[in-house]
PDB file of N, CA and C in Angstrom:
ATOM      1  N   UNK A   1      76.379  56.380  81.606  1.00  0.00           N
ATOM      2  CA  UNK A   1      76.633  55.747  80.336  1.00  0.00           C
ATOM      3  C   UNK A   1      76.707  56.803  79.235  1.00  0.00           C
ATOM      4  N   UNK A   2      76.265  57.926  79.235  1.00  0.00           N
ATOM      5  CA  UNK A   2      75.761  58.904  77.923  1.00  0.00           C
ATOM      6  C   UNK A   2      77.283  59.543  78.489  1.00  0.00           C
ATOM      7  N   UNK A   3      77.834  59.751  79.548  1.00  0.00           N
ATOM      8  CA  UNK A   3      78.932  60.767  80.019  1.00  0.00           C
ATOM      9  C   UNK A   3      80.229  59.686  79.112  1.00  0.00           C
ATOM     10  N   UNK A   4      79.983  58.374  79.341  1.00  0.00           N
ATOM     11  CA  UNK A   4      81.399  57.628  78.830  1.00  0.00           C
ATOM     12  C   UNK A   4      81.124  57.186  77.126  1.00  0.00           C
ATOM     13  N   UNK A   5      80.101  57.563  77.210  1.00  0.00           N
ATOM     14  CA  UNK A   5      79.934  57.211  75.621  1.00  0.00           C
ATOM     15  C   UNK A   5      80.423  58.481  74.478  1.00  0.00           C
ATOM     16  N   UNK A   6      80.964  59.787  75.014  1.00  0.00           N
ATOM     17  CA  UNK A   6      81.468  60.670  75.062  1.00  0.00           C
ATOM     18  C   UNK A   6      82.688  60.310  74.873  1.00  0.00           C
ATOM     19  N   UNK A   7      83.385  59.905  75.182  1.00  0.00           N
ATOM     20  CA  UNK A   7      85.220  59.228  75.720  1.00  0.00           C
ATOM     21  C   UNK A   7      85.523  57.862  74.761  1.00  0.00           C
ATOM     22  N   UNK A   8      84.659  57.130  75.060  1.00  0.00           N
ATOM     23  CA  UNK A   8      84.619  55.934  74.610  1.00  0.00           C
ATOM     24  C   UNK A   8      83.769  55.329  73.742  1.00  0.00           C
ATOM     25  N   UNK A   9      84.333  54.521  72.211  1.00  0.00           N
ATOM     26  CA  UNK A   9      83.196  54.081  71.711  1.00  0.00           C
ATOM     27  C   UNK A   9      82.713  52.765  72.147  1.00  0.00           C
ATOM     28  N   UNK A  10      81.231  52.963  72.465  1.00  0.00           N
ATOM     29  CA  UNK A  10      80.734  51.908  73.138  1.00  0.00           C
ATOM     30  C   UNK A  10      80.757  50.364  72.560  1.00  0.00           C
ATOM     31  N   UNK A  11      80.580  50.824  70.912  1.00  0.00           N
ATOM     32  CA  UNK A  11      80.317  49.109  70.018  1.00  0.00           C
ATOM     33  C   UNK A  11      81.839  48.575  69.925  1.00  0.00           C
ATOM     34  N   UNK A  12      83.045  49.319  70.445  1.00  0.00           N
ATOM     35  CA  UNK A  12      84.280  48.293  70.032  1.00  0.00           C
ATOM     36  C   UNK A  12      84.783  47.852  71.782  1.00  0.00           C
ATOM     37  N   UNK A  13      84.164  49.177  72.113  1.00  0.00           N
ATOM     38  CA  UNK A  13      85.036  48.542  73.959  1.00  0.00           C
ATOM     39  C   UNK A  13      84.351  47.986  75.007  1.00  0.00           C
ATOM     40  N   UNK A  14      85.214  47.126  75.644  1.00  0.00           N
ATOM     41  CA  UNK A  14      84.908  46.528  77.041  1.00  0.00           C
ATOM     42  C   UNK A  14      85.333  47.899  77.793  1.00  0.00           C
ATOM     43  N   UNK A  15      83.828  47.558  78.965  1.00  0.00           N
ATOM     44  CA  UNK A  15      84.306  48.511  79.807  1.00  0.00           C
ATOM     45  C   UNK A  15      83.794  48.320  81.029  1.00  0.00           C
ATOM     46  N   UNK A  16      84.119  49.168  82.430  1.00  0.00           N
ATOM     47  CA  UNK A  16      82.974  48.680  83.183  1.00  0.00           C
ATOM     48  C   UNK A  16      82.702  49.882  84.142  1.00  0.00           C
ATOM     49  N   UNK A  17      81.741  49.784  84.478  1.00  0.00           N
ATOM     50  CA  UNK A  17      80.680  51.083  85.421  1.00  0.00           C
ATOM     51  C   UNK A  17      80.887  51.000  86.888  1.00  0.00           C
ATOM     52  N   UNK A  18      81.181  51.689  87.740  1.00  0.00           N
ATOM     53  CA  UNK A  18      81.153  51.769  88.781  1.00  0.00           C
ATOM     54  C   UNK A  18      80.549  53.045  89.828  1.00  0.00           C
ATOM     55  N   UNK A  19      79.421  52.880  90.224  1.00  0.00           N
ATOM     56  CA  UNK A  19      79.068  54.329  90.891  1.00  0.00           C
ATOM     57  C   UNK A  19      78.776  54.047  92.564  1.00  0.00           C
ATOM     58  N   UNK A  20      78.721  55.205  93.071  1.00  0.00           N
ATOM     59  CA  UNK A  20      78.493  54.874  94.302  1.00  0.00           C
ATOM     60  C   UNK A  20      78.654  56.673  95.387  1.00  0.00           C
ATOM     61  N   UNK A  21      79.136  56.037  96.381  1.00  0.00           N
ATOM     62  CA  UNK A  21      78.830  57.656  97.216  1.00  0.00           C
ATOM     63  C   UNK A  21      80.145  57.903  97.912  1.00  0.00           C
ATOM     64  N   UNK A  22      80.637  58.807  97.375  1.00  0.00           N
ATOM     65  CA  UNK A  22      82.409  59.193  98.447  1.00  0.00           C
ATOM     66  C   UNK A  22      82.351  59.736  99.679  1.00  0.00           C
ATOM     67  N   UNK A  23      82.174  58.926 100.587  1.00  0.00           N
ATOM     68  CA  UNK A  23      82.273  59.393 102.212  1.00  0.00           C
ATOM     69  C   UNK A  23      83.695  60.002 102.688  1.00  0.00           C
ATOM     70  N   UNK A  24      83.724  61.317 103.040  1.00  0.00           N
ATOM     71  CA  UNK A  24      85.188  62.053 103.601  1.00  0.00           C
ATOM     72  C   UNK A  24      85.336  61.733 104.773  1.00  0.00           C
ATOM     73  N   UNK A  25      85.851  60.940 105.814  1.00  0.00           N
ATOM     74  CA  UNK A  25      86.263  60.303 106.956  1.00  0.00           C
ATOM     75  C   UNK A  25      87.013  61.390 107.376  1.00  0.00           C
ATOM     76  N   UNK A  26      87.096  61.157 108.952  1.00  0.00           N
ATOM     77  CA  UNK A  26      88.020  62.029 109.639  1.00  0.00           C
ATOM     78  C   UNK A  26      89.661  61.437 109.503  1.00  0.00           C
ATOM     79  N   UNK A  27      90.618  62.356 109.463  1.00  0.00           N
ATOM     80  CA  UNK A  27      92.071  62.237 109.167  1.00  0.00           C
ATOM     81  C   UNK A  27      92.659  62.087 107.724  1.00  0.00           C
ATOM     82  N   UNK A  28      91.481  62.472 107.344  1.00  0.00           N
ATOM     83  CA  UNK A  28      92.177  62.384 105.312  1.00  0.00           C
ATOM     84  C   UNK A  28      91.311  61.134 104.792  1.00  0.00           C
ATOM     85  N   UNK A  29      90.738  60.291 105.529  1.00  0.00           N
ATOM     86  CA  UNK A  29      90.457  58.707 104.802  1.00  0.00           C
ATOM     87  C   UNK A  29      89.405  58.943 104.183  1.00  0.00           C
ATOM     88  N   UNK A  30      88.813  58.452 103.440  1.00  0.00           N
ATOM     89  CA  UNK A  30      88.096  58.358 101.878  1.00  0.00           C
ATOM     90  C   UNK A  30      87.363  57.129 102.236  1.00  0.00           C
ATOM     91  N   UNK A  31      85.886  57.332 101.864  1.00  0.00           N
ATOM     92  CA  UNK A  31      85.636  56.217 101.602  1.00  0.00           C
ATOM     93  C   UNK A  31      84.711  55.430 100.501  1.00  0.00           C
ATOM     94  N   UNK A  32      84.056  54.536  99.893  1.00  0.00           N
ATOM     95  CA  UNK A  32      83.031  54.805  98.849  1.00  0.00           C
ATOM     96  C   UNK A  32      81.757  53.869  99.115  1.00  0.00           C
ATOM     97  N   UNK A  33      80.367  54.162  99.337  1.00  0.00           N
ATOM     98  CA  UNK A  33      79.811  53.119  99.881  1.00  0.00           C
ATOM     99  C   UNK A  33      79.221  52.927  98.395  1.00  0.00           C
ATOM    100  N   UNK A  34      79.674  51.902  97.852  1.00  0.00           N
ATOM    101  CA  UNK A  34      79.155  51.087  96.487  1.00  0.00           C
ATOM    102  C   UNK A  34      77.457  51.485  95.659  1.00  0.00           C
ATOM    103  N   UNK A  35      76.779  51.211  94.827  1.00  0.00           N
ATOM    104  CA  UNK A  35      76.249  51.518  94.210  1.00  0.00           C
ATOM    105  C   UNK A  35      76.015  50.167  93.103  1.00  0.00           C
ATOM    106  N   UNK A  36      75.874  50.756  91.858  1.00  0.00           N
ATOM    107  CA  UNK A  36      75.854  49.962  90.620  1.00  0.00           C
ATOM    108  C   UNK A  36      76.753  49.596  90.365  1.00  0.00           C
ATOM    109  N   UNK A  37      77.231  48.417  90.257  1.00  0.00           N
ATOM    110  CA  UNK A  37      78.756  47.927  89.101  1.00  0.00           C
ATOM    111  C   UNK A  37      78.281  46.824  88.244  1.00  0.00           C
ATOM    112  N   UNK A  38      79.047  47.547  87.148  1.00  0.00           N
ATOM    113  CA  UNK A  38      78.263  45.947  85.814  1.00  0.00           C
ATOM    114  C   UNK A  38      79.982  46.278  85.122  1.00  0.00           C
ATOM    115  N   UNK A  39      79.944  45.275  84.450  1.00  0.00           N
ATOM    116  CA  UNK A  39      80.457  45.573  83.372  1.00  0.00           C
ATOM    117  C   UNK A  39      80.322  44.847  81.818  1.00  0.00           C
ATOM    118  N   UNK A  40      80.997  45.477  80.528  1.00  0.00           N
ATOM    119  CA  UNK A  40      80.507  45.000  79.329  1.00  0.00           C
ATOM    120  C   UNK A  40      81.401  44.678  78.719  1.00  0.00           C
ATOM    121  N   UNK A  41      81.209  43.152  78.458  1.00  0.00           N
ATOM    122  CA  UNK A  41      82.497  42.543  77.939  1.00  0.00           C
ATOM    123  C   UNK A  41      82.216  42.068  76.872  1.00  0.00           C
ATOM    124  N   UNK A  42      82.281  41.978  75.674  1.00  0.00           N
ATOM    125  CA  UNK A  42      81.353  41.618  74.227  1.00  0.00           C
ATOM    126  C   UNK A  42      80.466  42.076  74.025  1.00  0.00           C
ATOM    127  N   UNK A  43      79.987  43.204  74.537  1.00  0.00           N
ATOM    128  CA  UNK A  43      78.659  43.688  74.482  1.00  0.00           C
ATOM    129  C   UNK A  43      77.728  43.364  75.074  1.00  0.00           C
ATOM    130  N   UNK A  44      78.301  42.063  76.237  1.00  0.00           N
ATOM    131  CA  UNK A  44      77.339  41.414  77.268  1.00  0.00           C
ATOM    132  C   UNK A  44      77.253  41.724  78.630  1.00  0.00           C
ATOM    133  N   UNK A  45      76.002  42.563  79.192  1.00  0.00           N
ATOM    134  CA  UNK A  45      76.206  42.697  80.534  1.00  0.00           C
ATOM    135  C   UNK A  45      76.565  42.114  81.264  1.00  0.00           C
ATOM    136  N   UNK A  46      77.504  42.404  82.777  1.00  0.00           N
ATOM    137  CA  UNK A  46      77.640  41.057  83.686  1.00  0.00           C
ATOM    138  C   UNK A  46      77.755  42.320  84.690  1.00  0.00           C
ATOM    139  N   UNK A  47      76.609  42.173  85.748  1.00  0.00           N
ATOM    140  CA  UNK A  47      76.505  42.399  87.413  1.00  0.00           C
ATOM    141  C   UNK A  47      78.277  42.040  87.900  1.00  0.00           C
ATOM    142  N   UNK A  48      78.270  43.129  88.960  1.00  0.00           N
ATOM    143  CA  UNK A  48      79.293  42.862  89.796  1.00  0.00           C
ATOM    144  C   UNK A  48      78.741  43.495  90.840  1.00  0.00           C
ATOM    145  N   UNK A  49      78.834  42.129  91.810  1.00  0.00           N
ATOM    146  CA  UNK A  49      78.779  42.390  93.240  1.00  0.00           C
ATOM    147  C   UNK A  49      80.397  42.391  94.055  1.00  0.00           C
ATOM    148  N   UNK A  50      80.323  43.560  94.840  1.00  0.00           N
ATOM    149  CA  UNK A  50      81.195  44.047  95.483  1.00  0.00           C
ATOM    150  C   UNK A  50      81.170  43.279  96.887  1.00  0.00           C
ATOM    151  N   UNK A  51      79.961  42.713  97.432  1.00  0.00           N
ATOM    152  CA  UNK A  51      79.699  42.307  98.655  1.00  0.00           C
ATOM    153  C   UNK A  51      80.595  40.886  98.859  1.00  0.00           C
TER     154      UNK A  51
END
């Protein structure tokens, strides 16, 4: 949050967070095993589940 609050001002924008862990697969494939996701839409938190 302190890294995008840098970029972005927090009191006018919607935005939303996504973190997690980048797994390098064999043959080039990518992968991300999820973490935190919210996002802020009026200034109101809302959870996002990925599951």
């Amino acid at each position: 949050q302190r890294a995008l609050s840098k970029l972005v001002n927090l009191d006018k924008a919607d935005y939303a967070v996504f973190t997690g862990i980048q797994i390098h697969g064999p043959d080039g494939m990518n992968y991300v095993s999820p973490d935190i996701c919210y996002a802020i839409i009026d200034k109101a938190k809302k959870d996002i589940s990925l599951k």
